[in-house]
N, C-alpha and C. Protein backbone atom coordinates (compact mmCIF):
# COMPACT_ATOMS: atom_id res chain seq x y z
N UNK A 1 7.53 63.05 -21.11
CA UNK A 1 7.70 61.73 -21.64
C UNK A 1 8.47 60.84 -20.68
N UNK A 2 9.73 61.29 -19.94
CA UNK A 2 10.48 60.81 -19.37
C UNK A 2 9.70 60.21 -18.04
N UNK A 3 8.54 61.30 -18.03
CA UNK A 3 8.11 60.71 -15.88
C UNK A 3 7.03 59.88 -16.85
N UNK A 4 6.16 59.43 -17.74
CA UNK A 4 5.68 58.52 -18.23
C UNK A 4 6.22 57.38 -18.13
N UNK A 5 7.50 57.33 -18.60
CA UNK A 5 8.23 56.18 -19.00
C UNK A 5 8.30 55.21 -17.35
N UNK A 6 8.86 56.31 -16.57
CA UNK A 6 9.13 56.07 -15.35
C UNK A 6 8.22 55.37 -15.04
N UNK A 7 6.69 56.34 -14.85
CA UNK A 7 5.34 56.01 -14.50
C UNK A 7 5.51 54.23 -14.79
N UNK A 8 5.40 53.58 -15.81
CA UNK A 8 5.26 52.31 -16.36
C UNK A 8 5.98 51.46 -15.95
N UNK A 9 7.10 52.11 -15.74
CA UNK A 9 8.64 50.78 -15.48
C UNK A 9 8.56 50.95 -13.81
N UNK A 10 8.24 51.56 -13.06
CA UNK A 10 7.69 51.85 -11.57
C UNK A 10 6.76 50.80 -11.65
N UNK A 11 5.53 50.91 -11.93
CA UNK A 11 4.69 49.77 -12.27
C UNK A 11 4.55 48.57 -12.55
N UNK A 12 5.59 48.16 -13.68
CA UNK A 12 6.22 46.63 -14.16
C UNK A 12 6.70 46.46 -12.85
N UNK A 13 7.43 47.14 -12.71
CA UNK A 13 8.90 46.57 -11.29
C UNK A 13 7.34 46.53 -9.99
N UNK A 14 6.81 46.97 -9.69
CA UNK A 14 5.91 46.70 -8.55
C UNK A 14 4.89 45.66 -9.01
N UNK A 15 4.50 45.42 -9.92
CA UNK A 15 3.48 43.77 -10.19
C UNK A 15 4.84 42.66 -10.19
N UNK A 16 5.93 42.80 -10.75
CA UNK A 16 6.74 42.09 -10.83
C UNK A 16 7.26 42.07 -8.73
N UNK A 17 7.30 42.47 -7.98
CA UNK A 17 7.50 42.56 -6.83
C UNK A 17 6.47 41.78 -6.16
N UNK A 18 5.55 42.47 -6.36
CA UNK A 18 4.38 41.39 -5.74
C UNK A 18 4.10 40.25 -6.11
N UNK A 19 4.55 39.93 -7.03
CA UNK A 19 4.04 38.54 -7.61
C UNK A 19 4.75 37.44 -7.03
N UNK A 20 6.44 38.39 -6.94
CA UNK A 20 7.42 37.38 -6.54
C UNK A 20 7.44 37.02 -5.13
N UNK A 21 6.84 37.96 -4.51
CA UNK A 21 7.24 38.14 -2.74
C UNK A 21 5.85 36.99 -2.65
N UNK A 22 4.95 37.05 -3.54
CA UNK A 22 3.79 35.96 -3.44
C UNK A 22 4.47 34.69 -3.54
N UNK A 23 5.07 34.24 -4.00
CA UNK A 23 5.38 33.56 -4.55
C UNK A 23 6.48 32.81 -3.11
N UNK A 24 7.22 33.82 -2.90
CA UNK A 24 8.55 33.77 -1.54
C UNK A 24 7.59 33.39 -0.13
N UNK A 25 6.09 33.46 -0.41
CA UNK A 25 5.20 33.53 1.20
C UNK A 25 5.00 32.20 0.63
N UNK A 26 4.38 32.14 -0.48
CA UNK A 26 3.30 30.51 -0.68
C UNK A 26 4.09 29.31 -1.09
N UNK A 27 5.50 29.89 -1.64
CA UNK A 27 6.14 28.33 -2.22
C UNK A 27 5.68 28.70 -4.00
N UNK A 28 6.43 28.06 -4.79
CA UNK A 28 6.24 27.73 -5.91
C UNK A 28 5.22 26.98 -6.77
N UNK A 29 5.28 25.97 -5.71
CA UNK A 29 4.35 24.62 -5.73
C UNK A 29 4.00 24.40 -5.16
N UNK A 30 2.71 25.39 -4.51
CA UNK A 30 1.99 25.58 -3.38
C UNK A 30 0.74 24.19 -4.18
N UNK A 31 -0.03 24.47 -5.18
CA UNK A 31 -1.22 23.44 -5.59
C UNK A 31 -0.27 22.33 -5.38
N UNK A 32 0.85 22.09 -6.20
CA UNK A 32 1.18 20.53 -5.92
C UNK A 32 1.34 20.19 -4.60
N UNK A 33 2.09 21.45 -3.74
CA UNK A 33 2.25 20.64 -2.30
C UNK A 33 0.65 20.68 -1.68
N UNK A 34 -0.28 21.02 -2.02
CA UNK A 34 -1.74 20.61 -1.88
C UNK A 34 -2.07 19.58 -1.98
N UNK A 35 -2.17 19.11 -3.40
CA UNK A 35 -2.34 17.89 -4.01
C UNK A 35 -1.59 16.98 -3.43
N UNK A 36 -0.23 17.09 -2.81
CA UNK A 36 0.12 16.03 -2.13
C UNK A 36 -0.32 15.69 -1.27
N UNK A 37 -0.25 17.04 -0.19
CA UNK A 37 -0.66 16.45 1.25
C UNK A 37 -2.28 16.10 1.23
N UNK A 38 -3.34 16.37 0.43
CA UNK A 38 -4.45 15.69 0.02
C UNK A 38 -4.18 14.23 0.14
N UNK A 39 -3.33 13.77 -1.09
CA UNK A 39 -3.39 12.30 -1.34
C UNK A 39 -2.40 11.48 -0.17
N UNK A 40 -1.43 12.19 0.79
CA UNK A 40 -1.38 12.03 1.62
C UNK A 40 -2.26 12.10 2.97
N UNK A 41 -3.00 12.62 3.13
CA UNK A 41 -3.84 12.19 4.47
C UNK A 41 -4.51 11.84 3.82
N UNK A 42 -5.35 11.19 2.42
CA UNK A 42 -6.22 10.09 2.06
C UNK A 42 -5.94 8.99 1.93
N UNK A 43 -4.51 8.78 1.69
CA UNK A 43 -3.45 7.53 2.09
C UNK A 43 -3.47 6.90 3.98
N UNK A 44 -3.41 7.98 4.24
CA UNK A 44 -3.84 7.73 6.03
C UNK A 44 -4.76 7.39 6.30
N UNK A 45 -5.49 7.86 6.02
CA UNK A 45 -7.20 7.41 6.46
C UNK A 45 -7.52 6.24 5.58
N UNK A 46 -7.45 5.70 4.35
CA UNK A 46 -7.20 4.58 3.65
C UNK A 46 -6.36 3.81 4.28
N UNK A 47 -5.53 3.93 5.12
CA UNK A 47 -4.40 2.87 5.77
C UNK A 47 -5.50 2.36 7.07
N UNK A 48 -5.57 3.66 7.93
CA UNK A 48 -6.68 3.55 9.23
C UNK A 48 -7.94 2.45 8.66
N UNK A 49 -8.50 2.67 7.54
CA UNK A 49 -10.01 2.16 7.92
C UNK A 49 -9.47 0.28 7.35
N UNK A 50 -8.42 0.27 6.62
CA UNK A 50 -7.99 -1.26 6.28
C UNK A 50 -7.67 -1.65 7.55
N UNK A 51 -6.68 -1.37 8.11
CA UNK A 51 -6.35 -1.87 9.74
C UNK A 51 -7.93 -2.29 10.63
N UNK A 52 -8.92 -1.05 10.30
CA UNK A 52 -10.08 -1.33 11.44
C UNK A 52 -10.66 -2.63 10.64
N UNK A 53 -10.97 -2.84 9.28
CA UNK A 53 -11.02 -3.88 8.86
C UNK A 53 -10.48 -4.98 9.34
N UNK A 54 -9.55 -5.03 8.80
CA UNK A 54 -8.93 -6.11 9.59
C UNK A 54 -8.92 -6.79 11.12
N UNK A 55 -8.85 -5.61 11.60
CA UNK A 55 -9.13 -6.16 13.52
C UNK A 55 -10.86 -6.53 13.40
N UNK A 56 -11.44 -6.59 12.32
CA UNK A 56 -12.92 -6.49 12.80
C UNK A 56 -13.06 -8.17 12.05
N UNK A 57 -12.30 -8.28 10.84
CA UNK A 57 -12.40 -9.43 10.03
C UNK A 57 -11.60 -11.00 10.87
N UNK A 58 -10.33 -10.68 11.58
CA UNK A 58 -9.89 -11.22 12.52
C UNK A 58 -10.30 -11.46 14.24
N UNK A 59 -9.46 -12.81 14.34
CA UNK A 59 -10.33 -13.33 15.74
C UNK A 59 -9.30 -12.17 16.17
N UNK A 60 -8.99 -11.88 17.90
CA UNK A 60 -8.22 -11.27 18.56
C UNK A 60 -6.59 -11.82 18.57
N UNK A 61 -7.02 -13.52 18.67
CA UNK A 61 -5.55 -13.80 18.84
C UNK A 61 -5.05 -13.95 17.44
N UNK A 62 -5.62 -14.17 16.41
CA UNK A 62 -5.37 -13.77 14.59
C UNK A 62 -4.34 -12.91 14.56
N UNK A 63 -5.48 -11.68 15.19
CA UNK A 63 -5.06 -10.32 14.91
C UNK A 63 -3.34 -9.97 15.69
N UNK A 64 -3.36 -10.30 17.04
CA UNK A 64 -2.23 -9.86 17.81
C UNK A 64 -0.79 -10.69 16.93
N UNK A 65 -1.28 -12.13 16.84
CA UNK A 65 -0.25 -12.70 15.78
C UNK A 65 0.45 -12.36 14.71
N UNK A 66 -1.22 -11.78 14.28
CA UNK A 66 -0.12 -11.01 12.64
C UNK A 66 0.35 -9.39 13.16
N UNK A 67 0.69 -9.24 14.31
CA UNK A 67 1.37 -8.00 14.89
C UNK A 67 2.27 -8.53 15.14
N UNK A 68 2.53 -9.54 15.97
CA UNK A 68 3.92 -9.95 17.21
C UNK A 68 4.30 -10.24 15.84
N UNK A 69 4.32 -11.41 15.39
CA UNK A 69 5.21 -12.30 14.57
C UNK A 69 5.38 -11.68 13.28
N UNK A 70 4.28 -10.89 12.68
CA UNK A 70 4.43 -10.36 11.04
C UNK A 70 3.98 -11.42 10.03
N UNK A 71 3.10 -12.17 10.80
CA UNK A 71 2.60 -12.93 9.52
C UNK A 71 1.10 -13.56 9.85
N UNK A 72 0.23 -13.81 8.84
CA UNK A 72 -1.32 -14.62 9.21
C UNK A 72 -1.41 -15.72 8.83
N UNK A 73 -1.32 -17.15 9.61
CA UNK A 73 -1.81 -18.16 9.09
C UNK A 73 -2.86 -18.91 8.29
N UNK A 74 -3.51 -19.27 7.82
CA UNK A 74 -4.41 -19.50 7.33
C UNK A 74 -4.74 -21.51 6.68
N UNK A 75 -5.34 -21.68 7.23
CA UNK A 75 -4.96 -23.63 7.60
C UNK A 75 -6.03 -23.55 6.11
N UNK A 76 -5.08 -24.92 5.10
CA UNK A 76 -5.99 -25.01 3.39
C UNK A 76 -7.27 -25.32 3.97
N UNK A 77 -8.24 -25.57 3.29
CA UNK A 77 -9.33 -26.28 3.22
C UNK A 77 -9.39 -27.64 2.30
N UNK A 78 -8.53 -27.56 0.87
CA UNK A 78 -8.53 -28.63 0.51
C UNK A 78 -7.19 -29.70 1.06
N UNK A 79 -6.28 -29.19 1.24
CA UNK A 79 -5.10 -30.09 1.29
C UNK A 79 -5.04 -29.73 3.04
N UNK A 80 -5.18 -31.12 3.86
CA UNK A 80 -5.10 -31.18 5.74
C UNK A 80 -3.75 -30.60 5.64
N UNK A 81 -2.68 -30.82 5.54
CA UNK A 81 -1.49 -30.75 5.94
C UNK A 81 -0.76 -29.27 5.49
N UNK A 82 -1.47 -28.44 4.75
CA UNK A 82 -1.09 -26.97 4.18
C UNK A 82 -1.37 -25.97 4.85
N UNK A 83 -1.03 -24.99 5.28
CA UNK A 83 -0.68 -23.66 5.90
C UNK A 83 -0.19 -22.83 4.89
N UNK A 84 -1.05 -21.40 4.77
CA UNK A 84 -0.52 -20.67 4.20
C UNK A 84 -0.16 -19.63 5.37
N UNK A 85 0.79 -18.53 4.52
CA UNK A 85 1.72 -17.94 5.81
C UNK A 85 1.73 -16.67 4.92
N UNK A 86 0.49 -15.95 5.97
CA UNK A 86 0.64 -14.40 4.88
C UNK A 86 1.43 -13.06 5.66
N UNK A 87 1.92 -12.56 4.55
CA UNK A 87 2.95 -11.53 5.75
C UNK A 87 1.92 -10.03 5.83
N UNK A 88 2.41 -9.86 7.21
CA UNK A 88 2.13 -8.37 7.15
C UNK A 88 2.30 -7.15 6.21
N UNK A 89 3.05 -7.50 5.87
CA UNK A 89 3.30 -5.78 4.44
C UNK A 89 3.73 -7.03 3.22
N UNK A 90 3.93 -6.09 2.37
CA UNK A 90 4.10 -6.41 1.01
C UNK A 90 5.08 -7.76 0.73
N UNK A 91 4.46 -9.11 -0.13
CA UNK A 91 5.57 -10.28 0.15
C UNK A 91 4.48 -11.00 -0.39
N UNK A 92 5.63 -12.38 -0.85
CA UNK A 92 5.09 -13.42 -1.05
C UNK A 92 4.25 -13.85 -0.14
N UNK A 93 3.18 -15.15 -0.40
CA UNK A 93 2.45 -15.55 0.62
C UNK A 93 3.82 -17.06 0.67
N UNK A 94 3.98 -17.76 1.92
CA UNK A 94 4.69 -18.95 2.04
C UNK A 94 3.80 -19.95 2.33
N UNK A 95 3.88 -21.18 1.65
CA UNK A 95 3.09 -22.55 1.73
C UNK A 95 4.17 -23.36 2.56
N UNK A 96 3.31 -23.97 3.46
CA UNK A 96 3.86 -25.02 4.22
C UNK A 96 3.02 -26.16 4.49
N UNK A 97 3.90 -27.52 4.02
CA UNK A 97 3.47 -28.45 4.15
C UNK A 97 3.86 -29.14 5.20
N UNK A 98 3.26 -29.79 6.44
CA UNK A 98 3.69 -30.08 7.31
C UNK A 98 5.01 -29.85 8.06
N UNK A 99 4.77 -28.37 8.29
CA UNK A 99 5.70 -27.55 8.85
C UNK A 99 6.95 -27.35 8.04
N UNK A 100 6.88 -27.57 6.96
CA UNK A 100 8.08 -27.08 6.05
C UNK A 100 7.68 -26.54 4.90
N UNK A 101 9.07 -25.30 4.55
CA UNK A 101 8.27 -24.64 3.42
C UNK A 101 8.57 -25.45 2.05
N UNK A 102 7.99 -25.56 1.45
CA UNK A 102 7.98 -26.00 -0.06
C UNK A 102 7.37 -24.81 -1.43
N UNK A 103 6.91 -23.70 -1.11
CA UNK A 103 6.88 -22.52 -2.47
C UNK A 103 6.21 -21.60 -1.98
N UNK A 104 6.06 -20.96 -2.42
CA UNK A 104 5.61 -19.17 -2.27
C UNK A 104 5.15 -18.93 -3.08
N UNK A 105 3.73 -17.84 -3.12
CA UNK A 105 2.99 -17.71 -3.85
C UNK A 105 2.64 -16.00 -4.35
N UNK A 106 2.73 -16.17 -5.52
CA UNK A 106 2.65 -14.33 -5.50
C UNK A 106 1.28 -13.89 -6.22
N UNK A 107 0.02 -13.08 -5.86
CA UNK A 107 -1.07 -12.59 -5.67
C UNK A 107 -0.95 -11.32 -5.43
N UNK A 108 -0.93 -10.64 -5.88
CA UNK A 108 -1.11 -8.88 -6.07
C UNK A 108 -2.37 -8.51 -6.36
N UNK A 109 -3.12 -7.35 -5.78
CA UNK A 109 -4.08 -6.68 -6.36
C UNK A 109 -3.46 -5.96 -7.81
N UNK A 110 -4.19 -5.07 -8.20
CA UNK A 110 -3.97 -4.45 -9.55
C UNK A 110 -3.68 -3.02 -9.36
N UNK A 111 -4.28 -2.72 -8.15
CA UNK A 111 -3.85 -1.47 -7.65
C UNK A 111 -3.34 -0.92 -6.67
N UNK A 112 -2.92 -0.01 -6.34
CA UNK A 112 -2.39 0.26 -4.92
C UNK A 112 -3.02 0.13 -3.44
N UNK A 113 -3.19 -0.95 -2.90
CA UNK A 113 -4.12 -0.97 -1.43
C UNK A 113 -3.60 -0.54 -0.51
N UNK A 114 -3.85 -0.53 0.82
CA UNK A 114 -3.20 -0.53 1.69
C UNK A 114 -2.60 -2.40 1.98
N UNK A 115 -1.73 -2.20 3.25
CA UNK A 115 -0.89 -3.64 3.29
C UNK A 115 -2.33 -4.82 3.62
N UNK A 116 -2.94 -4.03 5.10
CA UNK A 116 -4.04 -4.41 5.43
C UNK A 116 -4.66 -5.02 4.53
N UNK A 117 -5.12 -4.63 3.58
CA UNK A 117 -6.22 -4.76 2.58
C UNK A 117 -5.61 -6.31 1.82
N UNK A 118 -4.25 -6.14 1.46
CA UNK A 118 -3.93 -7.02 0.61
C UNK A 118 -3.94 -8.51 1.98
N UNK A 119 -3.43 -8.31 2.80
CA UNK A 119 -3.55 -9.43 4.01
C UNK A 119 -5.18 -10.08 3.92
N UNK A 120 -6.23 -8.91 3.98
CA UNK A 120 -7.34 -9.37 3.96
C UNK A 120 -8.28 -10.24 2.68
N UNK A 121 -7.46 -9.81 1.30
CA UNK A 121 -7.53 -10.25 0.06
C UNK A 121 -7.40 -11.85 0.44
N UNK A 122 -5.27 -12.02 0.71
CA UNK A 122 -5.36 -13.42 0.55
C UNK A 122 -6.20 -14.46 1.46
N UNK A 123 -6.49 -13.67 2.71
CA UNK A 123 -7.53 -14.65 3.62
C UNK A 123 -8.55 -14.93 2.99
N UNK A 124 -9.18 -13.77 2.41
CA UNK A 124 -10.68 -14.46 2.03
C UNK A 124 -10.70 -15.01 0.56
N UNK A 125 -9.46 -14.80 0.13
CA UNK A 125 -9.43 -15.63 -1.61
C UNK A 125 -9.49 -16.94 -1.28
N UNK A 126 -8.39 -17.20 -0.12
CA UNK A 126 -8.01 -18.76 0.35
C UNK A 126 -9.27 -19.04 1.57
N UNK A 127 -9.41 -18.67 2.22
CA UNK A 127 -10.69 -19.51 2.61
C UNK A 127 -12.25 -19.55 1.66
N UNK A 128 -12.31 -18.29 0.77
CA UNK A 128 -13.86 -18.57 0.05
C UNK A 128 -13.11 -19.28 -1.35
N UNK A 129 -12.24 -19.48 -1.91
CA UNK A 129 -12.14 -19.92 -3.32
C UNK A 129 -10.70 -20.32 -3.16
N UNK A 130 -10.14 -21.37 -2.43
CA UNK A 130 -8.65 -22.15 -2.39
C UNK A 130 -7.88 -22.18 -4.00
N UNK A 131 -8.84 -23.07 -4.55
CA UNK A 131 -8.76 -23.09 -5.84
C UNK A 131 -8.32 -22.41 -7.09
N UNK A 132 -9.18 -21.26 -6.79
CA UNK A 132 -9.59 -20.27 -7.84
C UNK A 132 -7.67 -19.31 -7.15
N UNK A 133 -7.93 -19.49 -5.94
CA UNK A 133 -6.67 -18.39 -5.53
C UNK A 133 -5.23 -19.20 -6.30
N UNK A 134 -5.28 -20.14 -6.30
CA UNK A 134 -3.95 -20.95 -6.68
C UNK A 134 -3.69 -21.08 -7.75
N UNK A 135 -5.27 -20.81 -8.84
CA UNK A 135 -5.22 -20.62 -10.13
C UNK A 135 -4.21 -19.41 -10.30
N UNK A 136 -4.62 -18.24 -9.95
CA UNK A 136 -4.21 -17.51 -10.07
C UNK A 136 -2.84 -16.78 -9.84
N UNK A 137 -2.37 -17.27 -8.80
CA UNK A 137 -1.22 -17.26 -8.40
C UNK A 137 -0.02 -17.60 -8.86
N UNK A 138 1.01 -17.05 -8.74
CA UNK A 138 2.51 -16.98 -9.38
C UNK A 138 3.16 -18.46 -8.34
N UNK A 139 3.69 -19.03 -9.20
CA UNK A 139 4.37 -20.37 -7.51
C UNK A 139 5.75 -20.13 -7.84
N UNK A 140 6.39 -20.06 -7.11
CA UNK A 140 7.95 -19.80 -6.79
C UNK A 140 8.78 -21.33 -6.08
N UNK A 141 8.64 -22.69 -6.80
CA UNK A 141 8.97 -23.73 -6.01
C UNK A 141 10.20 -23.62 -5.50
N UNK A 142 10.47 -24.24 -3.96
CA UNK A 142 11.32 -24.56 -3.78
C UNK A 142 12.57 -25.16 -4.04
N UNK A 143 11.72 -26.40 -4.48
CA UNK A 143 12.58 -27.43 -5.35
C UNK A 143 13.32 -27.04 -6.62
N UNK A 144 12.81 -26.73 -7.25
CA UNK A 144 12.83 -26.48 -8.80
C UNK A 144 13.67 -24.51 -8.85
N UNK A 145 12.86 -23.82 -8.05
CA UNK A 145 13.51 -22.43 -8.40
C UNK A 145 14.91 -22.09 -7.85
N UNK A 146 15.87 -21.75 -8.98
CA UNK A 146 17.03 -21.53 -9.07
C UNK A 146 17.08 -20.08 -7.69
N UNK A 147 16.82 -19.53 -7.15
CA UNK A 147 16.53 -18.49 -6.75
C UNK A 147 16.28 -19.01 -5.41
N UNK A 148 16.01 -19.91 -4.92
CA UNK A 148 16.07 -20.43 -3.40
C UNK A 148 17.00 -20.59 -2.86
């Protein structure tokens, strides 16, 4: 009875050994650290193909501008004297009226883009639909907002 007993608890203790030393090689949270680094290099390659976008949607000197300086101009179509001023990463867009700022405009996608992507949003909202973009948009006045 006694080398039975043994027999079994020898056994427990060796699946219980292996499982753990599995466990000591792969990590705990081996699927999640999967799942991350997945949605991490699909985050990369989602960053890469917005950037190639962008250099492809932009003139050259566009493009080098919104590198050196950190921001894309974009001249209104309805109002001569307006400039919008879009930043490189995440931010208000800035309105300028004959070289001075007067409000900021806030336009978010709904979901997570890359920065690229959202740069390329406000260009083509504001050059194909001025209008429709300003509808939409949050204004942050100068004048008026306590917060300037």
């Amino acid at each position: 009875m006694l080398t039975l007993f043994a027999f079994v608890t020898a056994g427990i203790a060796l699946i219980w050994f292996l499982s753990y030393s599995r466990l000591l090689v792969r990590g705990p949270f081996t699927n999640r650290n999967s799942a991350f680094a997945r949605y991490y290099v699909n985050k990369q390659e989602a960053e890469q193909r917005a950037e190639q976008l962008l250099k492809i949607l932009l003139q050259t000197d566009q493009y080098n501008h919104l590198v050196r300086k950190g921001y894309l101009e974009v001249q209104s179509g309805m109002y001569p004297y307006r400039t919008y001023r879009i930043p490189r990463h995440r931010g208000s867009v800035e309105v300028y009226e004959m070289g001075r700022l007067v409000m900021s405009l806030c336009v978010q996608p709904t979901e997570v883009v890359p920065d690229a992507d959202v740069v390329v949003m406000h260009k083509l909202m504001i050059e194909g639909n001025e209008r429709e973009y300003l509808r939409r948009a949050n204004y942050f006045d100068r004048q008026t907002d306590p917060f300037w």
